[in-house]
PDB file of N, CA and C in Angstrom:
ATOM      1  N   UNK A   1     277.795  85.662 -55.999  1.00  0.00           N
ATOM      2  CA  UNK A   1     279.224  85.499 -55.844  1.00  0.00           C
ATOM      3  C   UNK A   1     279.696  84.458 -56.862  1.00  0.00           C
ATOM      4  N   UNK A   2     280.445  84.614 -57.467  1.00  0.00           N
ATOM      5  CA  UNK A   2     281.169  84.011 -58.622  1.00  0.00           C
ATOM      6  C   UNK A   2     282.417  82.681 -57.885  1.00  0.00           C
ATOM      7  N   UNK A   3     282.630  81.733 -58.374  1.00  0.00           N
ATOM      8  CA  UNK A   3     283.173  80.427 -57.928  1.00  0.00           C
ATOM      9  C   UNK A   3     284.844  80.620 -57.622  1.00  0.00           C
ATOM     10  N   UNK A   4     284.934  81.980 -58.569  1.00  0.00           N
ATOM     11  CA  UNK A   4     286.414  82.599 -58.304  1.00  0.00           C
ATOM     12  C   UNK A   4     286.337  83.121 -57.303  1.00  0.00           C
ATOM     13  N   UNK A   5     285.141  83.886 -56.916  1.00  0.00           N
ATOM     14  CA  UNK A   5     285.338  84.832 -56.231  1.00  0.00           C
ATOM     15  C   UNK A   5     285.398  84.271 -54.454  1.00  0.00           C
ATOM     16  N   UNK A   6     284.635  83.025 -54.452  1.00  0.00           N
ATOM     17  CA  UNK A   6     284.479  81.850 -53.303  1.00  0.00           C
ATOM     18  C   UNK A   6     285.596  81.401 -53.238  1.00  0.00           C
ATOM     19  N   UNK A   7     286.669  81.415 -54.385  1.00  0.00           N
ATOM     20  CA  UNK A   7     287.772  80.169 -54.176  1.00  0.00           C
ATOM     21  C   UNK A   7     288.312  80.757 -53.738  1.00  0.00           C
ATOM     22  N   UNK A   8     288.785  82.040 -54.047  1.00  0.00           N
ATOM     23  CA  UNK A   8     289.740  83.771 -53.031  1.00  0.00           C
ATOM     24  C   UNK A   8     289.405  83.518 -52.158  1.00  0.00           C
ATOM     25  N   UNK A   9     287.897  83.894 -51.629  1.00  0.00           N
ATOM     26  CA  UNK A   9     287.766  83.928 -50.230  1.00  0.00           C
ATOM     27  C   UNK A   9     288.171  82.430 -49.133  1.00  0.00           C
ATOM     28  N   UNK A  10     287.851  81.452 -49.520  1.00  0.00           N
ATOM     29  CA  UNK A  10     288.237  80.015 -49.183  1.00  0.00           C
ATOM     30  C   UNK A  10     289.609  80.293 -48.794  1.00  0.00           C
ATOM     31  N   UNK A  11     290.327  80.211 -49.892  1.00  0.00           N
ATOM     32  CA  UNK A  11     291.754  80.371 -49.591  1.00  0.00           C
ATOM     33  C   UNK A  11     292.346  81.553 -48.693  1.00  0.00           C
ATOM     34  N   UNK A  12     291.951  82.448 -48.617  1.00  0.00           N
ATOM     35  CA  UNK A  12     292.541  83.732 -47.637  1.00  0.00           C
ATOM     36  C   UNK A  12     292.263  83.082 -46.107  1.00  0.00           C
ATOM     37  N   UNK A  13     290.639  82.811 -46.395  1.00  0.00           N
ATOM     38  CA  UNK A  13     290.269  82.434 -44.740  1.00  0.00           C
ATOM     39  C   UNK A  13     291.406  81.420 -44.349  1.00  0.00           C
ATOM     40  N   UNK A  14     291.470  80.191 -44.982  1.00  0.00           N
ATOM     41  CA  UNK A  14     292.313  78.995 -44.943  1.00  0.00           C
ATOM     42  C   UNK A  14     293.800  79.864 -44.108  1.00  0.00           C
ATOM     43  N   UNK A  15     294.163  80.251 -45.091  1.00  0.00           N
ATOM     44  CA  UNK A  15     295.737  80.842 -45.026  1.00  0.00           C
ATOM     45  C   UNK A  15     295.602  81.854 -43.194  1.00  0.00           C
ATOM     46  N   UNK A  16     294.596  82.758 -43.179  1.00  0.00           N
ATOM     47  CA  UNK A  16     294.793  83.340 -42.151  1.00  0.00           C
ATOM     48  C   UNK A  16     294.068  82.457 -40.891  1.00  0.00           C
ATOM     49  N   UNK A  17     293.392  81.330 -41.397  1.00  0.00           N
ATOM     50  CA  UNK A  17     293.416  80.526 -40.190  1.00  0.00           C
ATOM     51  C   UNK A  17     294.519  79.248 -39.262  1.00  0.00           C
ATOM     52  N   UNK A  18     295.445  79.219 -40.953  1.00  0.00           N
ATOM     53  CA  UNK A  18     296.457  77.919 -40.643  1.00  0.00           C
ATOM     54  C   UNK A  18     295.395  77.019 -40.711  1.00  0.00           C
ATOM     55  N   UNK A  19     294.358  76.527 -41.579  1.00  0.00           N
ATOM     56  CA  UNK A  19     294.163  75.347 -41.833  1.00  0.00           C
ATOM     57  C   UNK A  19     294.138  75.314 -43.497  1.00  0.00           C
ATOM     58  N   UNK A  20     293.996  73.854 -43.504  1.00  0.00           N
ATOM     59  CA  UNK A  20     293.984  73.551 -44.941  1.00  0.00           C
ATOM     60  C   UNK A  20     292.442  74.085 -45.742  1.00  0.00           C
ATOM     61  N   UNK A  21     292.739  74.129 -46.947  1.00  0.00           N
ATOM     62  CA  UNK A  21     292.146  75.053 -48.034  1.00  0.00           C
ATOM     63  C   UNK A  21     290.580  74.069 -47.802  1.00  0.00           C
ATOM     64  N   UNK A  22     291.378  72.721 -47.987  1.00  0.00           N
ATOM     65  CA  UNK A  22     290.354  71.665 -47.972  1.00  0.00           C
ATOM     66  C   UNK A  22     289.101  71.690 -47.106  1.00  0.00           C
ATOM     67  N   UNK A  23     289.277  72.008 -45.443  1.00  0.00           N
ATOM     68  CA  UNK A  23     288.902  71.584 -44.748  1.00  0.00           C
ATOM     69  C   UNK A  23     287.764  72.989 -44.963  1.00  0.00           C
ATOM     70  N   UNK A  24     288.038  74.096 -45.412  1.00  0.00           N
ATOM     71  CA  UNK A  24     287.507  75.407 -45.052  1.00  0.00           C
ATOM     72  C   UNK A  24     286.427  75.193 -46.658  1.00  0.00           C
ATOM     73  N   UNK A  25     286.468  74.394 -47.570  1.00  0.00           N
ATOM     74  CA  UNK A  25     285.579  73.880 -48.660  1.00  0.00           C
ATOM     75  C   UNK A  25     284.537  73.397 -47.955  1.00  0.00           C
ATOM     76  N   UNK A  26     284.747  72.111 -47.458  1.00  0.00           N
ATOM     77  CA  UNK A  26     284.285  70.931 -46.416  1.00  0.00           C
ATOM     78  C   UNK A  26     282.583  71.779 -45.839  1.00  0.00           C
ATOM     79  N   UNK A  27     283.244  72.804 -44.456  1.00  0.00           N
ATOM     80  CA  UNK A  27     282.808  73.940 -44.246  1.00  0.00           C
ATOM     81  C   UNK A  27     281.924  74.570 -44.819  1.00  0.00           C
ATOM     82  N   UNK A  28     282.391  75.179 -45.629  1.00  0.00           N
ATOM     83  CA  UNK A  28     281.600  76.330 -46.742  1.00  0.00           C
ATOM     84  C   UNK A  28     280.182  75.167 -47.575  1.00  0.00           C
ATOM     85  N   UNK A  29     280.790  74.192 -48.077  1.00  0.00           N
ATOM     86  CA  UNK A  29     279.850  73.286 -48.619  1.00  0.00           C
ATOM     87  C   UNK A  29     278.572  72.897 -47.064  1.00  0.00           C
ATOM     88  N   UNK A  30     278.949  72.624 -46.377  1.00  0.00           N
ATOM     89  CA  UNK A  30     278.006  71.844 -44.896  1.00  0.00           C
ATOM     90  C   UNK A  30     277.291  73.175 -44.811  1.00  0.00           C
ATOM     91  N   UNK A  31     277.530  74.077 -45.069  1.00  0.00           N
ATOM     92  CA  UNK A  31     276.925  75.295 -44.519  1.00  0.00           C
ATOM     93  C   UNK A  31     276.051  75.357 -45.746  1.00  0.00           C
ATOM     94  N   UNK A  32     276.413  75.588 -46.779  1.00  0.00           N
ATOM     95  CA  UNK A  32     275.248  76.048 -48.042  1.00  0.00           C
ATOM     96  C   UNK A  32     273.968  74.720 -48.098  1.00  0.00           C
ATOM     97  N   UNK A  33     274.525  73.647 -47.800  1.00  0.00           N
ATOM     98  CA  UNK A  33     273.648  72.326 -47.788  1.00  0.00           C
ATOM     99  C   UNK A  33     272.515  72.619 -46.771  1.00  0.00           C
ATOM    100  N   UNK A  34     273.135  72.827 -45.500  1.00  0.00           N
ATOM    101  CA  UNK A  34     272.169  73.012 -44.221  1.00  0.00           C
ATOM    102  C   UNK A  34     271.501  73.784 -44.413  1.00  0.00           C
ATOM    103  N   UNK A  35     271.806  75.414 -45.136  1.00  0.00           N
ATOM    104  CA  UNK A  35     270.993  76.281 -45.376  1.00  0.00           C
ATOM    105  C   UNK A  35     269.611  76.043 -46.305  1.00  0.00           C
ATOM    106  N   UNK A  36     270.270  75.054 -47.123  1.00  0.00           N
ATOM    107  CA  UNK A  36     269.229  74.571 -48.340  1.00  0.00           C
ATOM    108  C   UNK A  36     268.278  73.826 -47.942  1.00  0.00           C
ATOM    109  N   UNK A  37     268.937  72.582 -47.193  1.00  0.00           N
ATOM    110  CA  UNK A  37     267.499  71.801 -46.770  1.00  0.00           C
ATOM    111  C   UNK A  37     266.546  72.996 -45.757  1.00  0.00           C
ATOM    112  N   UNK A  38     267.088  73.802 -44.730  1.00  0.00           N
ATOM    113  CA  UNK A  38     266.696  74.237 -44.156  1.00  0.00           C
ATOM    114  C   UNK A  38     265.177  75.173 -44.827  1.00  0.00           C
ATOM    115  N   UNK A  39     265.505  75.664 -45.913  1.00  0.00           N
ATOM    116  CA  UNK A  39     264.798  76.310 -46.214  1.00  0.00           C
ATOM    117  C   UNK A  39     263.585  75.724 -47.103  1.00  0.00           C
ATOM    118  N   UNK A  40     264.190  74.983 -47.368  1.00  0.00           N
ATOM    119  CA  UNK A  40     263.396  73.675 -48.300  1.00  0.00           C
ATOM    120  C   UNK A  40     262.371  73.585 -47.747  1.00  0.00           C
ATOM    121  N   UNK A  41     262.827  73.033 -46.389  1.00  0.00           N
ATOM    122  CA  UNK A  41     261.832  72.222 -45.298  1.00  0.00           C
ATOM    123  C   UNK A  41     260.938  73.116 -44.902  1.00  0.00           C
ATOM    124  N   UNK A  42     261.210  74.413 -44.826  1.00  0.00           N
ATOM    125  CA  UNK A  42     260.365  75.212 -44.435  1.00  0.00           C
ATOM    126  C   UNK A  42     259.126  75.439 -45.555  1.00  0.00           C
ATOM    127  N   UNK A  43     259.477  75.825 -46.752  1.00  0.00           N
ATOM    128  CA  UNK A  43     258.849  75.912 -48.093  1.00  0.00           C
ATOM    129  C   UNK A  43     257.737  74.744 -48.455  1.00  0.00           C
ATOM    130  N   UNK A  44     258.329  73.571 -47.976  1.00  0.00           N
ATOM    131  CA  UNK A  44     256.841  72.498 -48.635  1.00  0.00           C
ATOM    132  C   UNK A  44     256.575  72.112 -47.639  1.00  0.00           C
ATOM    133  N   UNK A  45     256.522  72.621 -45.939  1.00  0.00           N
ATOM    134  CA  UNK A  45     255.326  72.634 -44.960  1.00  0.00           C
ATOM    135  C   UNK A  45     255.998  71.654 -44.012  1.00  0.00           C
ATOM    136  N   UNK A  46     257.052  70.905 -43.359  1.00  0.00           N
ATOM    137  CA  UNK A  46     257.223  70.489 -42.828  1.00  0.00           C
ATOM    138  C   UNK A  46     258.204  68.899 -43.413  1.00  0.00           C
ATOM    139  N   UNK A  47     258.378  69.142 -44.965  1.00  0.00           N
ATOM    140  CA  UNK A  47     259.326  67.785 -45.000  1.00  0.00           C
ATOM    141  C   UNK A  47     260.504  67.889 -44.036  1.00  0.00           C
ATOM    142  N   UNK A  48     261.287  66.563 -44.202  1.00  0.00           N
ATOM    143  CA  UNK A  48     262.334  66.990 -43.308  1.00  0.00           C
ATOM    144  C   UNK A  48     263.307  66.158 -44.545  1.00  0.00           C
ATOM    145  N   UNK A  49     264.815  66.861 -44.197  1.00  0.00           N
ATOM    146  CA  UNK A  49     265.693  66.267 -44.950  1.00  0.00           C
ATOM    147  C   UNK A  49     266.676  65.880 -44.329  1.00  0.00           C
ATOM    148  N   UNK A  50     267.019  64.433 -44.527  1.00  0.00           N
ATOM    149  CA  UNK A  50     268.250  64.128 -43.860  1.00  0.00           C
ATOM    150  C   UNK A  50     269.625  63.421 -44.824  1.00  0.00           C
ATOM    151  N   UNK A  51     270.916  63.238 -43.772  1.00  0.00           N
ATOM    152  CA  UNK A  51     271.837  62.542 -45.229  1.00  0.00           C
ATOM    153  C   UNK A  51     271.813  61.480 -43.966  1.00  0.00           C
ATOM    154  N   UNK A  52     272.154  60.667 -44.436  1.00  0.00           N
ATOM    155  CA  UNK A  52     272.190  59.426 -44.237  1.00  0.00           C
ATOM    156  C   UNK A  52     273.261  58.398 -45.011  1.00  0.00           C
ATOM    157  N   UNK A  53     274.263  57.675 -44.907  1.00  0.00           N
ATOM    158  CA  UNK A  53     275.085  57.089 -45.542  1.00  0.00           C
ATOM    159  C   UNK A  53     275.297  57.789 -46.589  1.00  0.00           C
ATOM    160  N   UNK A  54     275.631  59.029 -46.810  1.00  0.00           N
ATOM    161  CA  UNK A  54     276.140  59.677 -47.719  1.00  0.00           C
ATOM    162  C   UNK A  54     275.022  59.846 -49.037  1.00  0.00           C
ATOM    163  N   UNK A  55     273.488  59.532 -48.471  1.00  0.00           N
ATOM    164  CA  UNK A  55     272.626  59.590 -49.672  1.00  0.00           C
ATOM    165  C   UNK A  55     271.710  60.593 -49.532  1.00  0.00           C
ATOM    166  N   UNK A  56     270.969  61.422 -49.358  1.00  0.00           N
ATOM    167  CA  UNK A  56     269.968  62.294 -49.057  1.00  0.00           C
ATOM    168  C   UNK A  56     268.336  61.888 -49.058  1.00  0.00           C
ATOM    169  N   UNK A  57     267.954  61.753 -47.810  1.00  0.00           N
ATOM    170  CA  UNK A  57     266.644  61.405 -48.278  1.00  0.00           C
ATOM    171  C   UNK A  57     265.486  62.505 -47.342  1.00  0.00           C
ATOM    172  N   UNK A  58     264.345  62.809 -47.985  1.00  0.00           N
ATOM    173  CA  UNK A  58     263.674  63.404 -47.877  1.00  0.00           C
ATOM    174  C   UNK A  58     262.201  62.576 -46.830  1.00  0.00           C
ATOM    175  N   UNK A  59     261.700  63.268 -46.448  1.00  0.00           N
ATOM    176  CA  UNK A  59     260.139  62.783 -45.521  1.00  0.00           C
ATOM    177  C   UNK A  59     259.497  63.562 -45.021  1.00  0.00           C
ATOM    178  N   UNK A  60     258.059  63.323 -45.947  1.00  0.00           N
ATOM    179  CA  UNK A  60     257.323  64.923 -45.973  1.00  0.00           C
ATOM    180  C   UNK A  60     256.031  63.628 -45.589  1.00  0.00           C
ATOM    181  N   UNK A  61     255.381  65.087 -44.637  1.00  0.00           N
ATOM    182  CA  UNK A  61     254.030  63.951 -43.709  1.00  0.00           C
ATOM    183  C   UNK A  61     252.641  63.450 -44.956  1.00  0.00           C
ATOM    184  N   UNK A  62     252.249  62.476 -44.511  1.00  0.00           N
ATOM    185  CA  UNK A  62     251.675  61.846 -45.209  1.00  0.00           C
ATOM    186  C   UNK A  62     252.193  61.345 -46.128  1.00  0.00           C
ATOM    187  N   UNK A  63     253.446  61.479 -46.905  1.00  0.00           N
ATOM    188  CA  UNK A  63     254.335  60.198 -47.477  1.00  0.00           C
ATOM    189  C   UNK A  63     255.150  59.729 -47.356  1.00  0.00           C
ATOM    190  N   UNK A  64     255.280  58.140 -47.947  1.00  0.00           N
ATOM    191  CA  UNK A  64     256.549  57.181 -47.800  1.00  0.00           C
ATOM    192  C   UNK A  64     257.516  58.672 -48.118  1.00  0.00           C
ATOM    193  N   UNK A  65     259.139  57.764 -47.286  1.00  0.00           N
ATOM    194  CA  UNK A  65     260.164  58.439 -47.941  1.00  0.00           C
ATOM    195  C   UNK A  65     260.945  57.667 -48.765  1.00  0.00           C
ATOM    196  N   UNK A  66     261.276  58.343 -49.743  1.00  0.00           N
ATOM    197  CA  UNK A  66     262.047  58.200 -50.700  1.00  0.00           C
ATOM    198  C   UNK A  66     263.448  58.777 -50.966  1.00  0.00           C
ATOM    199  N   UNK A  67     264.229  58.261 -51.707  1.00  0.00           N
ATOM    200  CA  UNK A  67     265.632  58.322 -51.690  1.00  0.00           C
ATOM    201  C   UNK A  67     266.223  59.639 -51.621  1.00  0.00           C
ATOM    202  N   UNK A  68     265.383  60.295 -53.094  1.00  0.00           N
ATOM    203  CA  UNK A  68     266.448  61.123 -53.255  1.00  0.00           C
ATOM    204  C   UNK A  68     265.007  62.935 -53.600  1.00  0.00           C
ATOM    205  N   UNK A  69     265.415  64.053 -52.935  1.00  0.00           N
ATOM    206  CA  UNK A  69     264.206  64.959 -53.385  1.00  0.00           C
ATOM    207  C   UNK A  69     263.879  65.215 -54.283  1.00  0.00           C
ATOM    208  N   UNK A  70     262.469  65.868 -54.952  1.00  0.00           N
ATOM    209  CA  UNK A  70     262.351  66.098 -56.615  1.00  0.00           C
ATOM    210  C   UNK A  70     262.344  66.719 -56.890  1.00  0.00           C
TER     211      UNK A  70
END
């Protein structure tokens, strides 16, 4: 799906929900994120990913965690 083609859809949903364009971004972004770590976590065996003060940090067993994933 093309970034135009997301910004159409964003905006229609928005409009036929009566909320702002903004909030339905917000949304759409929390959802592709969750999906990502989600799958992440699954892929290298059990890390886990969390946000935390707005920073992302990762913790996979048997190591320290560190700030940001690689």
């Amino acid at each position: 799906m093309s970034v135009g083609t997301l910004t159409k859809a964003v905006l229609a949903h928005a409009k036929e929900m009566g909320t702002a364009d903004g909030r339905v971004r917000s949304w759409v972004a929390y959802l592709m994120l969750s999906g990502l770590l989600k799958k992440v976590a699954q892929d290298e065996g059990g890390a886990a990913m969390t946000v935390k003060g707005g920073s992302l940090r990762c913790f996979s067993p048997g190591l320290m965690s560190f700030p940001a994933c690689p």
